[in-house]
Protein backbone atom coordinates (compact mmCIF):
# COMPACT_ATOMS: atom_id res chain seq x y z
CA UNK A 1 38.23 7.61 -68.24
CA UNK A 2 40.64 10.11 -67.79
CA UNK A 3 39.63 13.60 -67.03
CA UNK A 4 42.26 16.21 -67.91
CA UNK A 5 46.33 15.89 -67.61
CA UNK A 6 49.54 15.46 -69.47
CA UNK A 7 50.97 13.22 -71.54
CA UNK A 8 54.57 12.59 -73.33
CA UNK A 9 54.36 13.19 -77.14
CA UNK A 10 55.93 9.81 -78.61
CA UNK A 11 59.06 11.20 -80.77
CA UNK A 12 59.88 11.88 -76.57
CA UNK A 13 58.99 9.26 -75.01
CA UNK A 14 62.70 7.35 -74.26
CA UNK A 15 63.97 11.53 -73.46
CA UNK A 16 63.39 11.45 -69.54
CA UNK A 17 60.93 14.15 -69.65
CA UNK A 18 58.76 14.98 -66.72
CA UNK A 19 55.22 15.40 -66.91
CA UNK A 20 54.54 18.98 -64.89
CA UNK A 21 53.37 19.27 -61.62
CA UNK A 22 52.16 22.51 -59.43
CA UNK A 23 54.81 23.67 -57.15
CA UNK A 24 52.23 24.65 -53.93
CA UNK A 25 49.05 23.43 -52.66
CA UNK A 26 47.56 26.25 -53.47
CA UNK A 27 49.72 26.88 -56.96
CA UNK A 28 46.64 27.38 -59.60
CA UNK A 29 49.49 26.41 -62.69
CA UNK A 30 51.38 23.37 -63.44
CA UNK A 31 55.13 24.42 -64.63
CA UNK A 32 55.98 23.68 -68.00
CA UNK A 33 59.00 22.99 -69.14
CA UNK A 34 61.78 22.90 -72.16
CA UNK A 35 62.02 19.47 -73.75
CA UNK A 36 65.64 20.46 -75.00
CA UNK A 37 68.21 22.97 -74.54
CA UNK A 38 67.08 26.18 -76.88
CA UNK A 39 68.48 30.01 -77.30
CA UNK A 40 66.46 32.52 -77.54
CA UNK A 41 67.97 35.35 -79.16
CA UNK A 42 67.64 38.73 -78.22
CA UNK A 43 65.85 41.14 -79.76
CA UNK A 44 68.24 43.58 -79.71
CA UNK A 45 70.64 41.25 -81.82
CA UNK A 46 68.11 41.83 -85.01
CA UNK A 47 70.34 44.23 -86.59
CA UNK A 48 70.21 47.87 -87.27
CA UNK A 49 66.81 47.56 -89.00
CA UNK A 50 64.75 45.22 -86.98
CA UNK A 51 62.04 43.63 -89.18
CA UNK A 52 58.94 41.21 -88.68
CA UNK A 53 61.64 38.32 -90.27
CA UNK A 54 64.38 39.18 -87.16
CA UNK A 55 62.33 39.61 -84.38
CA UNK A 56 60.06 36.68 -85.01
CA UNK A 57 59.39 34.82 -81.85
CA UNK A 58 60.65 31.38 -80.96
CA UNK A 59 58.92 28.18 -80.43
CA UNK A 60 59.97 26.19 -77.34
CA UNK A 61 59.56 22.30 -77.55
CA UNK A 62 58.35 20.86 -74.28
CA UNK A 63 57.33 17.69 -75.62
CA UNK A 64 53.93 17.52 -74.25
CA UNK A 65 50.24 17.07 -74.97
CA UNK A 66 47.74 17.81 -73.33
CA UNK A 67 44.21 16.65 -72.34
CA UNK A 68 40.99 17.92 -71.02
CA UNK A 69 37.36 17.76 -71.70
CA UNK A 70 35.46 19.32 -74.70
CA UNK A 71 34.57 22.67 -72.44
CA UNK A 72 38.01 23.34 -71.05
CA UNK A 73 40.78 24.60 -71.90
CA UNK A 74 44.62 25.09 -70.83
CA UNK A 75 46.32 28.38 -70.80
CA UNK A 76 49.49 28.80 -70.86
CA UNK A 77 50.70 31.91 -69.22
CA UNK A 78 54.08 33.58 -67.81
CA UNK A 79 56.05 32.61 -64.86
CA UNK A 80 56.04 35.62 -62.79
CA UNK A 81 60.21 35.55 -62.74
CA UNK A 82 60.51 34.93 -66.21
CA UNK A 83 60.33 38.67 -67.29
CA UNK A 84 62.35 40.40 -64.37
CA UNK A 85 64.95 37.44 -63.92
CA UNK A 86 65.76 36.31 -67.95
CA UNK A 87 64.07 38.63 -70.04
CA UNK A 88 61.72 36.36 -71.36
CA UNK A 89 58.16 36.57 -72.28
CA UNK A 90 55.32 35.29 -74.06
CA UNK A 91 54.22 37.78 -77.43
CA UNK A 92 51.18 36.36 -77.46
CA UNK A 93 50.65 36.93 -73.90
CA UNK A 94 48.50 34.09 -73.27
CA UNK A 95 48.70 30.58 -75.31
CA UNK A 96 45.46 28.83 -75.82
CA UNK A 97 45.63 24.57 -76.15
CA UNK A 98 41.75 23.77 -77.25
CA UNK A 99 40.50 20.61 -76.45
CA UNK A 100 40.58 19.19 -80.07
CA UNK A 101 44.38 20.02 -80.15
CA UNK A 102 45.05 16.47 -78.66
CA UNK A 103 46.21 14.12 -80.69
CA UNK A 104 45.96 15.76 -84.18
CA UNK A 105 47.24 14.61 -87.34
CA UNK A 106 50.03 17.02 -88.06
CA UNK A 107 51.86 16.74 -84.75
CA UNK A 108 50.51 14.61 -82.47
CA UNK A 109 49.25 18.02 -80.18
CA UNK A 110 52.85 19.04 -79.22
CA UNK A 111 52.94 22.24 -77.12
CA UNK A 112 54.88 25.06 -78.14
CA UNK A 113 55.73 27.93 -75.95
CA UNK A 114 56.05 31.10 -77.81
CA UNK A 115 58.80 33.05 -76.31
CA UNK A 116 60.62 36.30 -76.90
CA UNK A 117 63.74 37.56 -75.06
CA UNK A 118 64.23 41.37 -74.65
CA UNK A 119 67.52 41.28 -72.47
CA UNK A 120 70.62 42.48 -74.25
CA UNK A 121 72.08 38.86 -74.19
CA UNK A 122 70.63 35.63 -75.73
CA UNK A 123 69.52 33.52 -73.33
CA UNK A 124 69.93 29.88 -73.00
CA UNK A 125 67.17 27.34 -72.13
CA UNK A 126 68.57 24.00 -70.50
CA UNK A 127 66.30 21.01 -71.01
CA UNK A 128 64.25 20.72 -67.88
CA UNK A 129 64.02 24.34 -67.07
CA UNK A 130 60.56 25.42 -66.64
CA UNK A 131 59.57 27.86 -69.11
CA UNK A 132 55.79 28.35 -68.91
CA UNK A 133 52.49 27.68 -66.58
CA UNK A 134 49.62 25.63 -67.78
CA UNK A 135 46.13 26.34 -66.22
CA UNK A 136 43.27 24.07 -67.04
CA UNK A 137 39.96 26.33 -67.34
CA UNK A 138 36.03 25.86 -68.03
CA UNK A 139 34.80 28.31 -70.82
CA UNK A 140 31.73 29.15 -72.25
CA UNK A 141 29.78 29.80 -75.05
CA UNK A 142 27.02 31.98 -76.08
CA UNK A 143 23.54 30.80 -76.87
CA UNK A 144 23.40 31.02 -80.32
CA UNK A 145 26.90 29.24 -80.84
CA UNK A 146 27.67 27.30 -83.94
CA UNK A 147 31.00 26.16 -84.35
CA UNK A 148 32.49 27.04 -87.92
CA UNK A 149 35.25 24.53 -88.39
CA UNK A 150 35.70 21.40 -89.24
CA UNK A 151 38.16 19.23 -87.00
CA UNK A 152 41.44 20.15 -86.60
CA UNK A 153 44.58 19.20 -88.09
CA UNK A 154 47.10 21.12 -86.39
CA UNK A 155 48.44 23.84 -84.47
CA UNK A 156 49.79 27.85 -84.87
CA UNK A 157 46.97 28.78 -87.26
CA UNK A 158 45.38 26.07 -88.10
CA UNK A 159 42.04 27.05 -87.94
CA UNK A 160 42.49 30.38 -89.64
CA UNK A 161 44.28 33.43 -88.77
């Protein structure tokens, strides 16, 4: 049985994606990266009166899923050039893939990177670029835990806000 990994989402499957891979021996995240070429805009090209609408973040495809056992999960975090080099970062500082995200009914578990770009200049995302890190991590839970939900059936807010 497999233990925890990657996989290509199928609407991606004949794109020539690569699954990621660490970069070092020592390298604790795999690189993500971009499924397709993407702009994010900057967020000083919202106008004169910036507003939740115009400085919305944007959701990178990478055309993966991911996999891992009930008590782990993957976080996805910056890449340490990402803010100093391109302006880019994630909003939500660190994205969380649960376990039960796999394979649901609404999309298959497609990651999404959340990104937001605060360089004066849009910046453009080639396919293949690596956008994000993934590390796989144990968690725990309290004694007295009880989950609330029931299972999942998508992703951004699925399970409440």
């Amino acid at each position: 049985m497999k233990k925890r990994g990657f996989e290509i989402v199928t609407r991606y499957q004949e794109q020539n994606l690569s699954l990621p891979q660490r970069q070092t021996q020592a390298a604790a995240g795999y690189d993500i990266a971009a499924a397709a070429d993407f702009t994010v805009p900057s967020i000083w090209n919202s106008g004169a009166q910036p507003t939740s609408q115009n400085l919305k973040p944007v959701l990178v495809p990478t055309g993966l899923k991911a996999y891992m056992p009930e008590d782990e999960v993957l976080l996805l975090v910056n890449r340490s050039s990402s803010p100093l080099k391109k302006g880019l970062i994630l909003p939500n500082s660190v994205g969380v893939i649960d376990a039960d995200y796999y394979n649901n009914t609404n999309n298959e578990g497609e990651i999404f990177v959340q990104m937001l770009n605060f360089f004066p200049e849009d910046y453009q995302i080639k396919k293949g670029d690596r956008i994000c890190q993934g590390i796989f991590v144990n968690y725990l839970t309290t004694a007295d835990d009880h989950q609330q939900g029931a299972k999942r059936l998508g992703g951004f807010g699925s399970s409440g806000d």
